[in-house]
C-alpha atoms as a PDB file:
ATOM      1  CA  UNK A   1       3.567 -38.294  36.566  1.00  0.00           C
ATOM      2  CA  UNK A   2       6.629 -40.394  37.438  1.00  0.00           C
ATOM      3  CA  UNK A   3       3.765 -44.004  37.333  1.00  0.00           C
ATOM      4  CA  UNK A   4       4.148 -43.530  41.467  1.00  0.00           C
ATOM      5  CA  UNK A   5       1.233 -42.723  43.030  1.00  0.00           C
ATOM      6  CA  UNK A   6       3.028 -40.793  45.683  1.00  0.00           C
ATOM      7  CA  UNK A   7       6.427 -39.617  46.321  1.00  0.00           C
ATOM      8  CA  UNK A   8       7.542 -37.241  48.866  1.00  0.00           C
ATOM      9  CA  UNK A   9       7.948 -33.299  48.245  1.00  0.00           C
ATOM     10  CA  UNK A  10      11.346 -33.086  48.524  1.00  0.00           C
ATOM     11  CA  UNK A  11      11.803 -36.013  45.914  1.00  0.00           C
ATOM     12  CA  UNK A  12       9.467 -34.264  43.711  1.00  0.00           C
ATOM     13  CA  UNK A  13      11.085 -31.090  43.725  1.00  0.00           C
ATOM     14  CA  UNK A  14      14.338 -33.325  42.987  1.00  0.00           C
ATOM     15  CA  UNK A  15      12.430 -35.183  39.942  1.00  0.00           C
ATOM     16  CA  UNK A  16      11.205 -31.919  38.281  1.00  0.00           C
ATOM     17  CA  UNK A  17      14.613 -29.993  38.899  1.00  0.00           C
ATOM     18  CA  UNK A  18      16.300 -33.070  37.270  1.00  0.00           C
ATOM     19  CA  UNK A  19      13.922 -33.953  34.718  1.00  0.00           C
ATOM     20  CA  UNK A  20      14.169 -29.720  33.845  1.00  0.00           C
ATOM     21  CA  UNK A  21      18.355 -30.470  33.188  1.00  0.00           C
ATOM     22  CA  UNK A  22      17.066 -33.664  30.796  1.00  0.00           C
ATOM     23  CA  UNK A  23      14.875 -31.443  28.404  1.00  0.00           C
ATOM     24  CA  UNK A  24      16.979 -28.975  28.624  1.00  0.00           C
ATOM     25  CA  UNK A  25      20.750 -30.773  27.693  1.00  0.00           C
ATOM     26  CA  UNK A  26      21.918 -29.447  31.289  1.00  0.00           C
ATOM     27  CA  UNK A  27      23.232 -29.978  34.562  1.00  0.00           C
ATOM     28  CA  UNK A  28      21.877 -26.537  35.719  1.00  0.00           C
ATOM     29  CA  UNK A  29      18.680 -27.161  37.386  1.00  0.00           C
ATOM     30  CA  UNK A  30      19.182 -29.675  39.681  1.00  0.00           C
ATOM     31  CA  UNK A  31      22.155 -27.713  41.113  1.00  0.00           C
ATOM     32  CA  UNK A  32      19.493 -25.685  43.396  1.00  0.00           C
ATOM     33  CA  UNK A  33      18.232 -28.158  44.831  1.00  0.00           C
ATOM     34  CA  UNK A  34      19.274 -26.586  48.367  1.00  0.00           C
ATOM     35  CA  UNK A  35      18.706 -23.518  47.673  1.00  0.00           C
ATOM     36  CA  UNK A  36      15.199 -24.437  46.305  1.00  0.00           C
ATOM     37  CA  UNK A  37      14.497 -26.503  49.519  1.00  0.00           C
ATOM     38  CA  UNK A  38      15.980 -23.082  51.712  1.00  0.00           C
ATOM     39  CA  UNK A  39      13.400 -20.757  49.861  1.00  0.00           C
ATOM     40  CA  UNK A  40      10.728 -23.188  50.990  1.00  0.00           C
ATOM     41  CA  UNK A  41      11.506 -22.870  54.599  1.00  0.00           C
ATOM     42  CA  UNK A  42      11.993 -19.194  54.668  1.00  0.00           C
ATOM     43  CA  UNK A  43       8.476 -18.811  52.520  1.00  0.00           C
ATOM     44  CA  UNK A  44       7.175 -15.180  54.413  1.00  0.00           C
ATOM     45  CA  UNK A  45       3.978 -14.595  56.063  1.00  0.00           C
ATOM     46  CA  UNK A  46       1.359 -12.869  54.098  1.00  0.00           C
ATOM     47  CA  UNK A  47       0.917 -10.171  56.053  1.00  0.00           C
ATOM     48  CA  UNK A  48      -2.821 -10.128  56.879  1.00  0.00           C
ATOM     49  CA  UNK A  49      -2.571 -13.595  57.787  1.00  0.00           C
ATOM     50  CA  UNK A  50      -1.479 -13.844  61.446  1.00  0.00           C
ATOM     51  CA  UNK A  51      -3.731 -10.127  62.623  1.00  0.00           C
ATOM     52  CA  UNK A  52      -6.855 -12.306  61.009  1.00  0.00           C
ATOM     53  CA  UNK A  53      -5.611 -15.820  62.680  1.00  0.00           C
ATOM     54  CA  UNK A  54      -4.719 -13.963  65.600  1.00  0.00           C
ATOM     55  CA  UNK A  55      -8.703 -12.404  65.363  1.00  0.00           C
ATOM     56  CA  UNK A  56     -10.327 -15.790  64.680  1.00  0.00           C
ATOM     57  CA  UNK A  57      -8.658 -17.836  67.206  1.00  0.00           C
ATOM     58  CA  UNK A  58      -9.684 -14.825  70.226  1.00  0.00           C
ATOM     59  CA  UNK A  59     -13.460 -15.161  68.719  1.00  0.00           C
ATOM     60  CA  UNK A  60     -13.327 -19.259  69.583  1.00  0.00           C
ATOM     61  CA  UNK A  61     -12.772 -21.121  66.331  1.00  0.00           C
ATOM     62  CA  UNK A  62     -10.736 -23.725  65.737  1.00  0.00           C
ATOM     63  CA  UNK A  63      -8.038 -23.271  63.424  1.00  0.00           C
ATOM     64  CA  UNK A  64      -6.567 -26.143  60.826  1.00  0.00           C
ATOM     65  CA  UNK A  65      -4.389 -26.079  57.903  1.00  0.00           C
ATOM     66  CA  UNK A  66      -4.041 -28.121  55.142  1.00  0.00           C
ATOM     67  CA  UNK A  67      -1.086 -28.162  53.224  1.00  0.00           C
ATOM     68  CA  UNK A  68       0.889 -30.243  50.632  1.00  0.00           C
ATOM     69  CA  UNK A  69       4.277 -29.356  52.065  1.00  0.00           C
ATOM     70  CA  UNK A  70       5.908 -32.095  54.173  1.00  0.00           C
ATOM     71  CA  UNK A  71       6.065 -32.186  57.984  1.00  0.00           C
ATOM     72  CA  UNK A  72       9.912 -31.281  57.826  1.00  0.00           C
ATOM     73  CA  UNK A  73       8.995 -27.852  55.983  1.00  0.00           C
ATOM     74  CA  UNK A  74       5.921 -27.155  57.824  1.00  0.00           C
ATOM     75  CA  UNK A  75       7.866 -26.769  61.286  1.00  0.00           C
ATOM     76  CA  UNK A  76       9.619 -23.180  59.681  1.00  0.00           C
ATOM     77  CA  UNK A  77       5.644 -21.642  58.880  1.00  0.00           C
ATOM     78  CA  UNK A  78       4.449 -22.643  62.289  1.00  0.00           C
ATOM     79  CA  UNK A  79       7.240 -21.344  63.892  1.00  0.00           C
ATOM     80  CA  UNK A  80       6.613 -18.224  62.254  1.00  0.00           C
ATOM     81  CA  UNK A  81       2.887 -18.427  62.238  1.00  0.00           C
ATOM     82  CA  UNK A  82       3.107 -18.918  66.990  1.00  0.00           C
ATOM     83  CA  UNK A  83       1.934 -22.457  66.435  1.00  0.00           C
ATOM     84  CA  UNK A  84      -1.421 -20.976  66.282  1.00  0.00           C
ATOM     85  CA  UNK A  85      -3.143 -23.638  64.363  1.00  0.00           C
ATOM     86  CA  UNK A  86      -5.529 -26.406  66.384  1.00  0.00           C
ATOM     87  CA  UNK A  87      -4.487 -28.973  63.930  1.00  0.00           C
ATOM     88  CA  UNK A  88      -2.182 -29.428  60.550  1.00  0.00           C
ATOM     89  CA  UNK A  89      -2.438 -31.977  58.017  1.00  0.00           C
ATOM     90  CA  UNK A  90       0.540 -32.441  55.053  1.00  0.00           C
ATOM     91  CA  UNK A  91       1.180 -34.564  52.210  1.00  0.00           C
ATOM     92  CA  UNK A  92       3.524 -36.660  54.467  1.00  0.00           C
ATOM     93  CA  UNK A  93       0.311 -37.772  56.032  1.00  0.00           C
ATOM     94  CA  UNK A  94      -2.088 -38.100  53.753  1.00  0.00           C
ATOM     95  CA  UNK A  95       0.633 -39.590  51.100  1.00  0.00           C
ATOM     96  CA  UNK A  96      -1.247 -37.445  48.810  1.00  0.00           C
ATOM     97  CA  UNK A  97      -1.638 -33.979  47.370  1.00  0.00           C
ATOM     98  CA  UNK A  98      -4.304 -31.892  46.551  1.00  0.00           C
ATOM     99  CA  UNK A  99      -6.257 -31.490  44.885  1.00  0.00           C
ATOM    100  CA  UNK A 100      -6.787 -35.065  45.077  1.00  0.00           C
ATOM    101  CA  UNK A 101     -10.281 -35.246  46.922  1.00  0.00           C
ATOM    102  CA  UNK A 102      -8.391 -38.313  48.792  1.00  0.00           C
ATOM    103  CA  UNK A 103      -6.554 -35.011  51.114  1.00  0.00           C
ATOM    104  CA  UNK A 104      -9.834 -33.772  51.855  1.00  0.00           C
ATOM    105  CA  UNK A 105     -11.641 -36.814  53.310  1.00  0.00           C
ATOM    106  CA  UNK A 106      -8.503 -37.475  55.306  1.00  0.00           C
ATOM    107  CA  UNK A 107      -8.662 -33.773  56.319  1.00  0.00           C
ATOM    108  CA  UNK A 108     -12.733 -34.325  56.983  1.00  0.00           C
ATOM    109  CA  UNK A 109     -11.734 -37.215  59.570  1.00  0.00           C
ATOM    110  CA  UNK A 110      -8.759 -36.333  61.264  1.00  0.00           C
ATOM    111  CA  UNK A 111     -10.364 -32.457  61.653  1.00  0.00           C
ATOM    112  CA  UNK A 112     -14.245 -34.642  62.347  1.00  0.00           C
ATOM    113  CA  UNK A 113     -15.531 -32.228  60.112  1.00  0.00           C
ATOM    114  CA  UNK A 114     -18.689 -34.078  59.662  1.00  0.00           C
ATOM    115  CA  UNK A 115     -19.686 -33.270  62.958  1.00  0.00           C
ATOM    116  CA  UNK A 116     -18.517 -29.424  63.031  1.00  0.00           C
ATOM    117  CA  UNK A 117     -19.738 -26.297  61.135  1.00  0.00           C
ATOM    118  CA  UNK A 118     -16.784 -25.291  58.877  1.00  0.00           C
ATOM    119  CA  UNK A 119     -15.249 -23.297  56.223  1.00  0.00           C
ATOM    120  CA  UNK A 120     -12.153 -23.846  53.723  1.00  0.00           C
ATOM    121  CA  UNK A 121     -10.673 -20.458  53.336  1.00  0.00           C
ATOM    122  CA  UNK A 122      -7.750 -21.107  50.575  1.00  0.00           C
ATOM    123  CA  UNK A 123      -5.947 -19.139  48.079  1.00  0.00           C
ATOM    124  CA  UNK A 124      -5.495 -21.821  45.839  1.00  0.00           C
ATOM    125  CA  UNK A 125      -8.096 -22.102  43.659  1.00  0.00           C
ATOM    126  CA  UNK A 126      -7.682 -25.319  41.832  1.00  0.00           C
ATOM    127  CA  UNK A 127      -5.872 -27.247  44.561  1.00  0.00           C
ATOM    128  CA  UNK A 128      -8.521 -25.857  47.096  1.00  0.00           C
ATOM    129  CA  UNK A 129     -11.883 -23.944  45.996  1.00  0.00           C
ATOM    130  CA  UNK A 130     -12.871 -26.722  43.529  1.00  0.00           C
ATOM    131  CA  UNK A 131     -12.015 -29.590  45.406  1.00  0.00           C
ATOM    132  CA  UNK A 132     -13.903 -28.173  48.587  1.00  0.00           C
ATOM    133  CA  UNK A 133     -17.048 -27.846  46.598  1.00  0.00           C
ATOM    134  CA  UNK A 134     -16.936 -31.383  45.467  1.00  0.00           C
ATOM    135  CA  UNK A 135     -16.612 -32.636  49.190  1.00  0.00           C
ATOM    136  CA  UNK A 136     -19.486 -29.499  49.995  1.00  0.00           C
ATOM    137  CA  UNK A 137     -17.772 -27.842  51.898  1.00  0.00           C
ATOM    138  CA  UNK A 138     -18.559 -23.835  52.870  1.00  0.00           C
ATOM    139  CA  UNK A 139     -15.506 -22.195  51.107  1.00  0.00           C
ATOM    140  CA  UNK A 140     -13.995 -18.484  50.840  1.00  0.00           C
ATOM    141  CA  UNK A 141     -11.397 -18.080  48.130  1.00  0.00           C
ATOM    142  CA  UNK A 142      -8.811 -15.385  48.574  1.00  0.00           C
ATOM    143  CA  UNK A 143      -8.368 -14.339  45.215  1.00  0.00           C
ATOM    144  CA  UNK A 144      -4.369 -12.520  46.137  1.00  0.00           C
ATOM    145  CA  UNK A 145      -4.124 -12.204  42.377  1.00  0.00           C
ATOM    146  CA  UNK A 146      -7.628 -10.899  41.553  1.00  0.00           C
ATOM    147  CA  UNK A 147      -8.183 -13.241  38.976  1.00  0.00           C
ATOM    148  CA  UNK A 148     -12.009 -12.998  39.681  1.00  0.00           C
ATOM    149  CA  UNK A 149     -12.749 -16.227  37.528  1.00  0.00           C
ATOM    150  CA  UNK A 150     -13.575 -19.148  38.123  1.00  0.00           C
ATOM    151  CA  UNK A 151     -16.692 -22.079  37.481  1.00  0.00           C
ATOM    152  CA  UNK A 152     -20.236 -22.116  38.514  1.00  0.00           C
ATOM    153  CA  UNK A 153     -19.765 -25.391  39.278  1.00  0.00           C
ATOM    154  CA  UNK A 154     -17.854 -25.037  42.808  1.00  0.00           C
ATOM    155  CA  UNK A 155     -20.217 -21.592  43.427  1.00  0.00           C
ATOM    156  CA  UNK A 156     -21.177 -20.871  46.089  1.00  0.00           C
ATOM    157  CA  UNK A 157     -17.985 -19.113  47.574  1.00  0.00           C
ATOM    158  CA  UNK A 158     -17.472 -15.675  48.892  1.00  0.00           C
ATOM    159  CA  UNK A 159     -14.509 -13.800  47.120  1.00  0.00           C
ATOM    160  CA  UNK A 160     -12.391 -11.663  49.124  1.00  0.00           C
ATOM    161  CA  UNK A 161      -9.003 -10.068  48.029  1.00  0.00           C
ATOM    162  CA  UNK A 162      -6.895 -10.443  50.979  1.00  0.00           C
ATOM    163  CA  UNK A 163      -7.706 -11.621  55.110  1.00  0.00           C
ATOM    164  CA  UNK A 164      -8.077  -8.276  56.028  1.00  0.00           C
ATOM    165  CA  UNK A 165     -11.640  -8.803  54.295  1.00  0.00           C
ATOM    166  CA  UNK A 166     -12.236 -12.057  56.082  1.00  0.00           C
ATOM    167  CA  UNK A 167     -13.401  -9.812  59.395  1.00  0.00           C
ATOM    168  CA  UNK A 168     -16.167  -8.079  57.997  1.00  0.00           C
ATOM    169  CA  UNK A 169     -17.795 -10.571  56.603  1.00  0.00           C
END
């Protein structure tokens, strides 16, 4: 968007926040800056997630996340997520966001995902769901919003509405 072809998160948030005060005729916008970047590290828990990482990780599997956040951010939702994951990838890393498919191979290699059975369990449909079916990956979508749509073209995936659901399947 800004002819980069990456730029860190927080800059990001800084470009859209001032480019927001430019089409508007204001100085507002990039004012919250802070306060933007403060929401982002106190971002809450969903709270099915850490019963149904808590489940997986006493049944053996290896737990990653993927995440276009930044390394700085990240240390707030693993602090409040017990450092429970095996592994963590961010855009700092990858210098790219997803859904760029670029993420995912990174994410296939540093995770050696070739070489492991695996699923992407993700909320976000177009930054997750359809770029894990282009890699073929096994996929669950958490539909929070219960949109229920979505293309035939990254089926199959298993729907579920929340993690709670993610045990019985």
């Amino acid at each position: 968007m800004y002819g980069e072809p990456f730029i860190s998160y927080e800059q990001l948030i800084k470009n859209v926040l001032s480019y927001c005060d430019m089409e508007l005729k204001t100085s507002l916008f990039s004012n919250y800056y802070d306060a933007i970047m403060k929401a982002h590290q106190e971002f809450p828990v969903f709270d099915d997630v850490m019963p149904c990482l808590t489940s997986l990780k006493e049944k053996g599997y290896e737990l990653a996340l993927m995440s276009n956040t930044t390394n700085s951010l990240m240390k707030y939702h693993l602090l409040k997520m017990n450092n429970i994951f095996d592994y963590v990838l961010t855009s700092d890393e990858t210098k790219c966001y997803k859904p760029n498919l670029e993420f995912f191979r990174l994410a296939e290699i540093k995770f050696d995902l070739i070489n492991k059975d695996h699923t992407h369990i993700a909320k976000g449909y177009w930054w997750d769901i359809v770029p894990a079916a282009k890699m073929n990956w096994n996929k669950i979508w958490i539909d929070r919003s219960h949109i229920k749509a979505g293309r035939n073209n990254e089926k199959p995936y298993t729907i579920i509405p929340n993690l709670t659901k993610l045990t019985l399947l």
